[in-house]
N, C-alpha and C. Protein backbone atom coordinates (compact mmCIF):
# COMPACT_ATOMS: atom_id res chain seq x y z
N UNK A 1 -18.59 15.20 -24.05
CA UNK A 1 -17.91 13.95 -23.76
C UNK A 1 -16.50 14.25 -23.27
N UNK A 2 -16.22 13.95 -22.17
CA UNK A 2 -15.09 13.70 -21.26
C UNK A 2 -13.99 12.91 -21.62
N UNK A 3 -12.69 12.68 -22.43
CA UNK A 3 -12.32 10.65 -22.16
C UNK A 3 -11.25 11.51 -21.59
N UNK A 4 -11.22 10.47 -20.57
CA UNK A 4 -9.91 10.51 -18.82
C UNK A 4 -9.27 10.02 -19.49
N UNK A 5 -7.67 10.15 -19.63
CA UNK A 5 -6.75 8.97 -19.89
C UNK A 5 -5.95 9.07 -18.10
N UNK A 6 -4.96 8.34 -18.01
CA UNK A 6 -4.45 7.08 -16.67
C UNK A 6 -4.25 7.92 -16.56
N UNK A 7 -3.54 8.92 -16.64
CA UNK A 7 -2.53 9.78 -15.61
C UNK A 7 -3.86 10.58 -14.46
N UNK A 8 -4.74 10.98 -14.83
CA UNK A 8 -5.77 11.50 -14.08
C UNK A 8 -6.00 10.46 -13.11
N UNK A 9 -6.55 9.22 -13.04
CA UNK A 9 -6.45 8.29 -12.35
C UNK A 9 -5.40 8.02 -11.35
N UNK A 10 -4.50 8.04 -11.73
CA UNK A 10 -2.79 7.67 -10.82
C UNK A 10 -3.11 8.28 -9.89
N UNK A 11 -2.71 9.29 -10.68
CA UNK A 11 -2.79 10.78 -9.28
C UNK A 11 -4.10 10.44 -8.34
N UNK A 12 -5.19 10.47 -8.76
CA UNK A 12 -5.55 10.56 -7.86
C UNK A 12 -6.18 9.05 -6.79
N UNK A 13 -5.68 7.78 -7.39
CA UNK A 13 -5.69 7.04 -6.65
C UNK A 13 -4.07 6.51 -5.77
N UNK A 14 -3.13 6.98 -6.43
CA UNK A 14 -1.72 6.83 -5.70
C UNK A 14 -0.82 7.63 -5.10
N UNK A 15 -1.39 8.92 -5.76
CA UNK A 15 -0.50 10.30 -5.09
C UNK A 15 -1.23 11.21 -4.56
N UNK A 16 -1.94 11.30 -3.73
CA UNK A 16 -2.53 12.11 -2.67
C UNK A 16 -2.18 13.36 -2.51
N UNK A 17 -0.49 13.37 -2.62
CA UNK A 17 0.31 14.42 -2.28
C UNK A 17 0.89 15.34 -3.21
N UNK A 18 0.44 14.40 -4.83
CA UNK A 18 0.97 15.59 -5.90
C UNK A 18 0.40 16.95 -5.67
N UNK A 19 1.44 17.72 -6.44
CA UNK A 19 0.67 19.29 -6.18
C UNK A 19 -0.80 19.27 -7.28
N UNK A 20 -0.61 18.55 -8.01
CA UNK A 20 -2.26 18.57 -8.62
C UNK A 20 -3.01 17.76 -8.18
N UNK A 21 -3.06 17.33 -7.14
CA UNK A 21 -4.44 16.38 -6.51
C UNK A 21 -5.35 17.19 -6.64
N UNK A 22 -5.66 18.01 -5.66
CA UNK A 22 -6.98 18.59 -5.84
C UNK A 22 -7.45 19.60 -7.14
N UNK A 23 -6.93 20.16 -7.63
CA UNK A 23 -7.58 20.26 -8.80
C UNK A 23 -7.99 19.10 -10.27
N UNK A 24 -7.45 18.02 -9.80
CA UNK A 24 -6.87 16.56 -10.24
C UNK A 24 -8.45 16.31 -9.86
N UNK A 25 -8.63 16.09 -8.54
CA UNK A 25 -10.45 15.85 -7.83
C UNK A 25 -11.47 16.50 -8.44
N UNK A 26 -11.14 17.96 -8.17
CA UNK A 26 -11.82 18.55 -9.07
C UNK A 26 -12.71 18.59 -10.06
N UNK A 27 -11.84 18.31 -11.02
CA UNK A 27 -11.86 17.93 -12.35
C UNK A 27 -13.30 16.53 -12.47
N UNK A 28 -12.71 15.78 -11.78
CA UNK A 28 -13.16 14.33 -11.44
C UNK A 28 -14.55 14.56 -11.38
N UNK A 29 -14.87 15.53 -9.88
CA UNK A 29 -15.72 15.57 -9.16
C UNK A 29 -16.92 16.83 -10.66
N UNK A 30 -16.34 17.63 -11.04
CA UNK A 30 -17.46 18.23 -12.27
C UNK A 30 -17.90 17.58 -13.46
N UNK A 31 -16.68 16.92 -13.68
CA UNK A 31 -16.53 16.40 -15.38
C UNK A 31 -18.08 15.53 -15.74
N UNK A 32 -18.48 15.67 -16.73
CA UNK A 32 -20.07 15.32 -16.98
C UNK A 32 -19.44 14.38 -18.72
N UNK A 33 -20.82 13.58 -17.60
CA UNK A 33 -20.08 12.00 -19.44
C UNK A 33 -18.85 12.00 -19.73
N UNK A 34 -18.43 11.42 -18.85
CA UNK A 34 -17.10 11.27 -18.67
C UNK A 34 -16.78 9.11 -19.27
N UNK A 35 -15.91 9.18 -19.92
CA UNK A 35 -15.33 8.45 -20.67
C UNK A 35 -13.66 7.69 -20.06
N UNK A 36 -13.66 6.81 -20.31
CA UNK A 36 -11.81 6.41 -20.39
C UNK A 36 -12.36 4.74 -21.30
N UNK A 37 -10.87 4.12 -21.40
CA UNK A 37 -10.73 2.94 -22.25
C UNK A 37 -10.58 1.56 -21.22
N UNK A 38 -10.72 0.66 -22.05
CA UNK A 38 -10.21 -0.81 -20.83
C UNK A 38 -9.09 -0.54 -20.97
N UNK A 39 -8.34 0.04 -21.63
CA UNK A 39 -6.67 0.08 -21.81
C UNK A 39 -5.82 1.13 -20.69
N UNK A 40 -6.70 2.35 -20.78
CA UNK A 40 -6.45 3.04 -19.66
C UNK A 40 -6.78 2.28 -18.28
N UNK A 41 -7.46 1.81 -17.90
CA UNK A 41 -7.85 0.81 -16.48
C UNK A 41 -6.94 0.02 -16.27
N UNK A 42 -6.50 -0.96 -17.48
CA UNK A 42 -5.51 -2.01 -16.98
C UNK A 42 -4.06 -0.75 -17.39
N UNK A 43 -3.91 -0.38 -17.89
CA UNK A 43 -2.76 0.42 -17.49
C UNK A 43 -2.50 0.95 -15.96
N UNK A 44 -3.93 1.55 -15.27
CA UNK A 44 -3.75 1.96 -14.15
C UNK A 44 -3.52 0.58 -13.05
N UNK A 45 -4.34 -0.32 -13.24
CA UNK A 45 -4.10 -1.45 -12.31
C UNK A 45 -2.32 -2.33 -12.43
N UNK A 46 -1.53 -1.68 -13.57
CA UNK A 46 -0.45 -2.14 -13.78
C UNK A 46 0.58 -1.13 -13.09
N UNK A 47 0.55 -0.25 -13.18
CA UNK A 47 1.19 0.76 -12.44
C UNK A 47 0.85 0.71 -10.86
N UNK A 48 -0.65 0.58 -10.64
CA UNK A 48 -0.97 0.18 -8.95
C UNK A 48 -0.31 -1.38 -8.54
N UNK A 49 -0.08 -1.97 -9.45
CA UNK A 49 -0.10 -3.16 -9.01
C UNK A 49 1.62 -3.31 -8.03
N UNK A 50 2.61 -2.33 -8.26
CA UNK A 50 4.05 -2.05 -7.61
C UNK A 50 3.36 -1.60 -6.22
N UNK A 51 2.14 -1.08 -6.25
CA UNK A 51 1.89 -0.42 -4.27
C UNK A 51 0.82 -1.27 -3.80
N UNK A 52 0.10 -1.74 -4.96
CA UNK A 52 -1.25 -2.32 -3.90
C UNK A 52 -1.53 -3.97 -3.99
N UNK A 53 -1.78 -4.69 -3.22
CA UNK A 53 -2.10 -6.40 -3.40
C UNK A 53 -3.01 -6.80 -4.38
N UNK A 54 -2.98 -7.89 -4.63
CA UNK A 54 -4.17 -8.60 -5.34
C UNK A 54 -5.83 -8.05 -5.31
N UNK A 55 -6.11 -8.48 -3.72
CA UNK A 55 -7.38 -7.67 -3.65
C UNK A 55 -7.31 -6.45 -3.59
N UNK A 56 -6.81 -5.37 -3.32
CA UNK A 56 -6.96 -3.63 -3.53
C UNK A 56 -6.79 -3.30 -5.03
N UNK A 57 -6.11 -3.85 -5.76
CA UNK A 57 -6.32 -4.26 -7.36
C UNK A 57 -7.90 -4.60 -8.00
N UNK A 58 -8.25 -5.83 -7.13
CA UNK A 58 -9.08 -6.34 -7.49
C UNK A 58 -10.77 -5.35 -7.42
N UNK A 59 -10.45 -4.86 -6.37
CA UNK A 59 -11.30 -3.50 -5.80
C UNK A 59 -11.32 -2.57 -7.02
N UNK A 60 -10.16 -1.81 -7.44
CA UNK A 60 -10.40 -1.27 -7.97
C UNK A 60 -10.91 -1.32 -9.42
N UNK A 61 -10.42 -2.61 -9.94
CA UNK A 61 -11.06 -3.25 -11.65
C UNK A 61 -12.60 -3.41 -10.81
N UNK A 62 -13.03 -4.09 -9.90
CA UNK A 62 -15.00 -4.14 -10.38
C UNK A 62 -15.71 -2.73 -9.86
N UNK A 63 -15.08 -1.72 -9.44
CA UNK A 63 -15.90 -1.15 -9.16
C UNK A 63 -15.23 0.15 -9.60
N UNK A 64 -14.83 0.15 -10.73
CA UNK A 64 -14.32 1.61 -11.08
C UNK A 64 -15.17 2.62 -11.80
N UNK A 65 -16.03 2.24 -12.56
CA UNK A 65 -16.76 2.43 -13.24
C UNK A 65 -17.70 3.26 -12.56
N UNK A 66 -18.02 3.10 -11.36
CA UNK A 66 -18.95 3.23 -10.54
C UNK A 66 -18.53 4.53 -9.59
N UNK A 67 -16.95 4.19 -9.41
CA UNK A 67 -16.40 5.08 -8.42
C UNK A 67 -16.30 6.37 -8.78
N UNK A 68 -15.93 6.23 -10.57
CA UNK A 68 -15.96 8.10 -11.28
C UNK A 68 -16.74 7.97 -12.17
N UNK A 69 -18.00 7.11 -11.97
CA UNK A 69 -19.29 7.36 -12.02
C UNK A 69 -18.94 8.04 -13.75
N UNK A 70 -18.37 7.03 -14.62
CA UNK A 70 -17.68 6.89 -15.83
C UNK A 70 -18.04 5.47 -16.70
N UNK A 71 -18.09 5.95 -18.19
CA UNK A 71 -18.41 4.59 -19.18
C UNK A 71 -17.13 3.91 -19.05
N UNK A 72 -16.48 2.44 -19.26
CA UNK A 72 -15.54 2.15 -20.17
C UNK A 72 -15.91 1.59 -21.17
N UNK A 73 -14.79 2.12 -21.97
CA UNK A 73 -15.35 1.61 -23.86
C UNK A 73 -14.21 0.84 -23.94
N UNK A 74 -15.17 -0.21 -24.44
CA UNK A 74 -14.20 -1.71 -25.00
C UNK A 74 -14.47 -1.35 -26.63
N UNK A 75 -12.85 -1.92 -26.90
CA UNK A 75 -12.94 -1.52 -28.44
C UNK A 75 -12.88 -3.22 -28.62
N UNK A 76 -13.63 -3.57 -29.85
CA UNK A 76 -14.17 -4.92 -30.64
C UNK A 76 -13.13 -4.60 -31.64
């Protein structure tokens, strides 16, 4: 079991250019049962939300799950 927290995310949806992107991808692209929180997500959509609009936001909350092919765990 994998759990991503945001900073893995940032990077690699806002900084292209950090010196750890690609091993940042990497990571992404091997990691098996891979995990993060709803807390980590809306953290990341809060930090994106200073570069990207409503809908590129919106993009990224329904289909994230899908994109790093990752659970999110809602805590009850």
């Amino acid at each position: 079991m994998n759990f991503i927290d945001t900073d893995i995310f940032v990077i690699d949806k806002l900084f292209p250019n950090d010196d750890r992107y690609e091993n940042n991808k990497a990571f992404l692209n091997k990691a098996e049962e891979k995990f993060t929180s709803i807390f980590n997500l809306f953290e990341l959509l809060g930090i994106a939300s200073f570069n990207l609009n409503e809908v590129e936001l919106m993009k990224i909350f329904k289909g994230f799950g899908e994109t790093y092919d990752l659970k999110i765990l809602v805590f009850v």
